[in-house]
Protein backbone atom coordinates (compact mmCIF):
# COMPACT_ATOMS: atom_id res chain seq x y z
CA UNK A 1 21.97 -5.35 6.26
CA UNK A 2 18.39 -3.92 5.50
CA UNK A 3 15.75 -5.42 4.69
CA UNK A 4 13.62 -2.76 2.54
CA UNK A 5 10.20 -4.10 1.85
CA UNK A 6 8.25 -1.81 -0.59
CA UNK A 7 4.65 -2.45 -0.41
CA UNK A 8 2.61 -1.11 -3.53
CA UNK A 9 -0.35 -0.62 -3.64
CA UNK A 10 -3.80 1.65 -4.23
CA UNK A 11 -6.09 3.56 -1.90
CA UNK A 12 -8.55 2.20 0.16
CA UNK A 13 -6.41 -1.33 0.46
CA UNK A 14 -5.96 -1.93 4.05
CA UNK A 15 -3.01 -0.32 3.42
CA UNK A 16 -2.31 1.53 6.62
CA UNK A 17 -3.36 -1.86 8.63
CA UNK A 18 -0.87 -2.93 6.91
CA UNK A 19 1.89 -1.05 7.89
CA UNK A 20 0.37 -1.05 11.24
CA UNK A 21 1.07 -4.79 11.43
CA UNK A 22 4.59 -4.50 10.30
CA UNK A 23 5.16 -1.51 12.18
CA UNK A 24 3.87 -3.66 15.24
CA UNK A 25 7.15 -6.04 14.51
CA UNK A 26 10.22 -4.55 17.21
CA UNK A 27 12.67 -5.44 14.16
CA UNK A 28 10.88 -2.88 11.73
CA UNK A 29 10.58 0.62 11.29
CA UNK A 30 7.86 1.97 8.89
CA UNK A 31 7.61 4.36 6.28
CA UNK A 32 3.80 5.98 5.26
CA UNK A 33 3.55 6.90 1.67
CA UNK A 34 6.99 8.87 1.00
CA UNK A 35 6.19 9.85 -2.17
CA UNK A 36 3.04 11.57 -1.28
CA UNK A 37 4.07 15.13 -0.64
CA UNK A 38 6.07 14.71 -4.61
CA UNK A 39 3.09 13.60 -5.63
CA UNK A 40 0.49 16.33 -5.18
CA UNK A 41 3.15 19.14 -5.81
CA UNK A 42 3.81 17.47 -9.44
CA UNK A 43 0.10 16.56 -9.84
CA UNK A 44 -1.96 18.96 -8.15
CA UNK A 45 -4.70 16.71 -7.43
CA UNK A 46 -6.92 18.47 -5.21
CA UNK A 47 -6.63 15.85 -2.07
CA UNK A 48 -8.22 16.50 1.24
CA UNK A 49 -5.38 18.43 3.21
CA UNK A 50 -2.97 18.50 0.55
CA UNK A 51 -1.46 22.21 0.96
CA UNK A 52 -0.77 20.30 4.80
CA UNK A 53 1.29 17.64 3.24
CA UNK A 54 2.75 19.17 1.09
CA UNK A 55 4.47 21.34 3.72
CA UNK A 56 5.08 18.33 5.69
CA UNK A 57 6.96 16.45 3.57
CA UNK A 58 10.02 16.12 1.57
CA UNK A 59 8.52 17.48 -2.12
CA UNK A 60 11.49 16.05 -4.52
CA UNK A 61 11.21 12.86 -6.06
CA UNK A 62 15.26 12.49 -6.38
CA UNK A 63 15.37 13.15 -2.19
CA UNK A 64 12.68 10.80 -1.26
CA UNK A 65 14.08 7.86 -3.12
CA UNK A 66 17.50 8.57 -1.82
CA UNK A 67 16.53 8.93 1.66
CA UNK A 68 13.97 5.56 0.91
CA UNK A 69 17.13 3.73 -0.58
CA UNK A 70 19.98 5.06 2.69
CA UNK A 71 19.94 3.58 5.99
CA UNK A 72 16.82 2.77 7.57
CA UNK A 73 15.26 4.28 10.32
CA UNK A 74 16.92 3.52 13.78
CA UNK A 75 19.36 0.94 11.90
CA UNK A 76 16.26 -1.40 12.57
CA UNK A 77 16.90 -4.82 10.32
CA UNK A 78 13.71 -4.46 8.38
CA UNK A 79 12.24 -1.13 6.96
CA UNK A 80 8.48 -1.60 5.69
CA UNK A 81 7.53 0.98 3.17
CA UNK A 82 3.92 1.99 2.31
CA UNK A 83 4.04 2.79 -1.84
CA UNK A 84 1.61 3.84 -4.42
CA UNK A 85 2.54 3.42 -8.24
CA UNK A 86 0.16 6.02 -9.07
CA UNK A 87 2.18 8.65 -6.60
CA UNK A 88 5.05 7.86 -9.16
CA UNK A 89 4.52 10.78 -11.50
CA UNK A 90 8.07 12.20 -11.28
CA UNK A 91 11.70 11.37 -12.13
CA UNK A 92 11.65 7.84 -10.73
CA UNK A 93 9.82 4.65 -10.80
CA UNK A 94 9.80 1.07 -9.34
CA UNK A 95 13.02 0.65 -11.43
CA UNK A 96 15.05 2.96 -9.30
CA UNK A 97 14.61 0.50 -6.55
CA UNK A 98 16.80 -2.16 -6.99
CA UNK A 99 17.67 -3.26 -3.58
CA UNK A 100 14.27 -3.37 -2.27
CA UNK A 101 12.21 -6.40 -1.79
CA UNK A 102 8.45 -5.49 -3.85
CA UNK A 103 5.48 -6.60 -2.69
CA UNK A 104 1.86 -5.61 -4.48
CA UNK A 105 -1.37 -5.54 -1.94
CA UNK A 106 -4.28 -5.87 -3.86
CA UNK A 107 -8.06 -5.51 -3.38
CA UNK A 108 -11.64 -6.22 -5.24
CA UNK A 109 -12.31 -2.66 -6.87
CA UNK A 110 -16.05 -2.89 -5.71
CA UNK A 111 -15.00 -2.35 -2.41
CA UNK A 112 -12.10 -0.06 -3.21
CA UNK A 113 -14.32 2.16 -4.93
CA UNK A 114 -17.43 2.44 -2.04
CA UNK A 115 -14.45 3.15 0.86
CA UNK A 116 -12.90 5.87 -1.42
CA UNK A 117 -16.46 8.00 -2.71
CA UNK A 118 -16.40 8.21 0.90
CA UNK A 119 -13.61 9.99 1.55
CA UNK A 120 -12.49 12.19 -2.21
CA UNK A 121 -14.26 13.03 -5.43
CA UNK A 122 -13.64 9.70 -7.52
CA UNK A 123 -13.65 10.81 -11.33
CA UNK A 124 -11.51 8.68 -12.87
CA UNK A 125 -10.53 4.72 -12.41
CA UNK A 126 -6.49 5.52 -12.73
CA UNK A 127 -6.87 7.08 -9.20
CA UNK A 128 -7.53 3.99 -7.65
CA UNK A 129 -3.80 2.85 -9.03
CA UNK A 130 -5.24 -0.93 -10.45
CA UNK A 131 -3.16 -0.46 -13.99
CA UNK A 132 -0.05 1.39 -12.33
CA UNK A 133 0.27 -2.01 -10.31
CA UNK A 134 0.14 -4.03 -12.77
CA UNK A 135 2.54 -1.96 -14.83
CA UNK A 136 4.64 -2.22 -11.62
CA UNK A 137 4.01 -5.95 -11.45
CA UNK A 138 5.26 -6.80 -14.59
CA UNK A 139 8.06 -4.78 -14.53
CA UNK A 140 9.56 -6.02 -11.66
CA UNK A 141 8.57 -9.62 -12.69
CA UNK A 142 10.69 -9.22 -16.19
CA UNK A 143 13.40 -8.07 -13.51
CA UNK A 144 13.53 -11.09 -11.32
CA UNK A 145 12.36 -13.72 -14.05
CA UNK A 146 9.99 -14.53 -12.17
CA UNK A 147 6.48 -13.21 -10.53
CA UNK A 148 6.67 -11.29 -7.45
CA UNK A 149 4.61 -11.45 -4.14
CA UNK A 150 1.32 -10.68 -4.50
CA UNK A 151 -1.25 -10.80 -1.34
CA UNK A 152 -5.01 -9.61 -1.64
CA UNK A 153 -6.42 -7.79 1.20
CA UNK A 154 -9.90 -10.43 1.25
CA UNK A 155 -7.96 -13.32 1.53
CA UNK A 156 -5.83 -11.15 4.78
CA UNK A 157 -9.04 -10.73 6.52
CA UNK A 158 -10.18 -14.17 6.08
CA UNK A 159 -6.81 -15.65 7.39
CA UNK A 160 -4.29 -13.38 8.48
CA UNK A 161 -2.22 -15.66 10.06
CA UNK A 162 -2.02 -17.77 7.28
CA UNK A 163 -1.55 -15.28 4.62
CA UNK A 164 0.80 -13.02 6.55
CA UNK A 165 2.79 -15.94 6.83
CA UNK A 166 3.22 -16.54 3.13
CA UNK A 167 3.95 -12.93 2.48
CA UNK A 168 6.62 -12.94 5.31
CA UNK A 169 8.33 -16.17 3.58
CA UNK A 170 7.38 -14.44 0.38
CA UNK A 171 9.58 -11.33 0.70
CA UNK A 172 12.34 -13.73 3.24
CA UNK A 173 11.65 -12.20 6.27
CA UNK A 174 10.86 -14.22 9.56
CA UNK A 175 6.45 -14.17 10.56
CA UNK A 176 6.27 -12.52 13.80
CA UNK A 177 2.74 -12.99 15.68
CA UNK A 178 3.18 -9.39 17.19
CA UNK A 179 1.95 -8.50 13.59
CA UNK A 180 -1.62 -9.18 14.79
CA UNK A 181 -1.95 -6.48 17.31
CA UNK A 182 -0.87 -2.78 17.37
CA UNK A 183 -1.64 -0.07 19.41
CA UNK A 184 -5.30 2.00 19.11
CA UNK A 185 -4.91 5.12 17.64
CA UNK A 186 -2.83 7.69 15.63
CA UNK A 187 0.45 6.61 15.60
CA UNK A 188 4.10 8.50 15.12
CA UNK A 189 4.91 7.57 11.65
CA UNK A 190 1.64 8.04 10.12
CA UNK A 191 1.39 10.93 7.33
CA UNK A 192 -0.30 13.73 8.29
CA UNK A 193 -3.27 13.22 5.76
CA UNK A 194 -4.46 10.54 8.22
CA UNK A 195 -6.44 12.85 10.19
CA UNK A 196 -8.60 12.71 6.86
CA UNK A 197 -8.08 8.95 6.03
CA UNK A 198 -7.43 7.08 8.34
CA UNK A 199 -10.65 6.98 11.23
CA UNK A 200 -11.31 2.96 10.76
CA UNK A 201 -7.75 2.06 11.37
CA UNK A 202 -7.22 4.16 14.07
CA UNK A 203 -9.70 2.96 16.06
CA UNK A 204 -8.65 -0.92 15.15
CA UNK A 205 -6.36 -2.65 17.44
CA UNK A 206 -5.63 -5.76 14.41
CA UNK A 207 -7.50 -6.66 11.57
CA UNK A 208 -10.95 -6.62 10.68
CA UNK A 209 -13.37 -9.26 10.22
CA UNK A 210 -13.38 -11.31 6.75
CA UNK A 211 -15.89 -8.85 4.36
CA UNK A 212 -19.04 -10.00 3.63
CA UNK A 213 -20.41 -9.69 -0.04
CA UNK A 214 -19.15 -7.39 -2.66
CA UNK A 215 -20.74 -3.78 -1.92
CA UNK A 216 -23.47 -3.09 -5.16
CA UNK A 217 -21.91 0.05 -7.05
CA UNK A 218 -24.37 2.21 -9.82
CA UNK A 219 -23.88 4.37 -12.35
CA UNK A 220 -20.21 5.62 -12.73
CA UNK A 221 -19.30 4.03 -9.55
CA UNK A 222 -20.06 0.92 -11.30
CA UNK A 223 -18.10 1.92 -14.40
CA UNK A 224 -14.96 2.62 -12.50
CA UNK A 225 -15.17 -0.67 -11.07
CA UNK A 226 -15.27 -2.54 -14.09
CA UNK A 227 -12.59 -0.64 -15.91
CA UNK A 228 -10.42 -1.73 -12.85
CA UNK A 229 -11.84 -5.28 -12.76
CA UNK A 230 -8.87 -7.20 -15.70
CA UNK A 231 -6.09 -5.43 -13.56
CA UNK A 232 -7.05 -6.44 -10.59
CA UNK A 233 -8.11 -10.34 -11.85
CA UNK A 234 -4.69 -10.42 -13.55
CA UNK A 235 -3.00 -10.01 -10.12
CA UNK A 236 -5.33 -12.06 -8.09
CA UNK A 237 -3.88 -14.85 -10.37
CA UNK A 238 -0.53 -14.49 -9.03
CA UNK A 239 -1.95 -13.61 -5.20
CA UNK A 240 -0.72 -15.84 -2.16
CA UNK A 241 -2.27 -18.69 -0.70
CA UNK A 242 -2.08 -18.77 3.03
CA UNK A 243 0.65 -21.40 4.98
């Protein structure tokens, strides 16, 4: 049997290093933001190289989670897939997921905010996904009675081993060291957008160093970040200690 692990998360998140680590894993395929292409088609947000992925990608809400929900790529035991809540706009939600295994990757919104004004117009904070997560968070924690596992993408850096460790007995999979390590460059099962998005990663080989202080934010930068700020404390309190 599967093991479907859906990661949610926001933008900007170490998100893609991520699902490079799990990817990295021989007993996991990976899945890069399925919902994506539904996502801009219902929305219309006006994302770098969104007519491209679009075309690319399975558009219908009621397909995706099917084909997210079947058999998993290659029969592999473990299937690692790379949500965001705020891509949920359509006909389903984290509720139409019962047999996966959620996970929420969280990280400070000062330095969510200075990676994304780098890459897309930021005008408003529910782009950055910090309430849709929590939303997400509590719903599935009414589900299972109890709180589910929550890792923040500091505390990754700092100790990977340690943390990735606790997220691996978190969600009742096996760790693996072979997370540490993948291969340099765009990979196969990476969304087309990541042309745009995804230079850092690609040109990793594991994870970065542990970040330094927060970055200093003004004016509506700095505004975003605060509205974002109780969200993201409220799920720090649940967030993982490392092994």
């Amino acid at each position: 049997m599967t093991v479907r692990i859906a990661m949610w998360s926001g933008p900007r998140n170490i998100s893609t290093a991520m699902m490079r680590s799990f990817g990295s894993r021989p007993d996991c395929a990976v899945s890069d933001e399925p919902f994506y292409g539904a996502f801009l088609k219902a929305a219309g947000e006006p994302h770098p190289m969104a007519a491209e992925t679009i075309a690319d990608m399975d558009c219908d809400y009621e397909s995706v989670l099917t084909a997210q929900s079947g058999a998993a790529p290659d029969n592999t035991p473990i299937w690692y897939q790379k949500h965001m809540p705020h891509h949920m706009v359509g006909s389903v939600d984290i509720r139409d997921m019962p047999n996966h295994r959620h996970a929420f990757l969280i990280r400070a919104p000062e330095r969510v905010v200075a990676s994304y004004r780098n890459k897309n117009e930021l005008r408003r904070a529910d782009m950055l996904g910090f309430g849709q997560i929590r939303e997400y968070f509590d719903i599935e924690a009414d589900r299972l009675g109890s709180a589910p596992t929550v890792v923040d993408s500091d505390a990754i850096l700092a100790d990977p081993v340690g943390v990735l460790s606790s997220l691996c007995e978190g969600v009742g999979i096996a760790w693996d060291p072979a997370m540490l390590k993948w291969e340099k460059g765009p990979l196969p099962d990476d969304g087309v957008w990541g042309a745009h998005w995804y230079d850092k990663v690609n040109a990793s080989i594991g994870f970065g160093s542990p970040p330094g202080p927060l970055p200093e934010l003004d004016g509506a930068y700095q505004e975003v970040a605060d509205e974002c700020r109780a969200d993201y404390e409220y799920l720090l309190s649940y967030a993982l200690a490392a092994k």
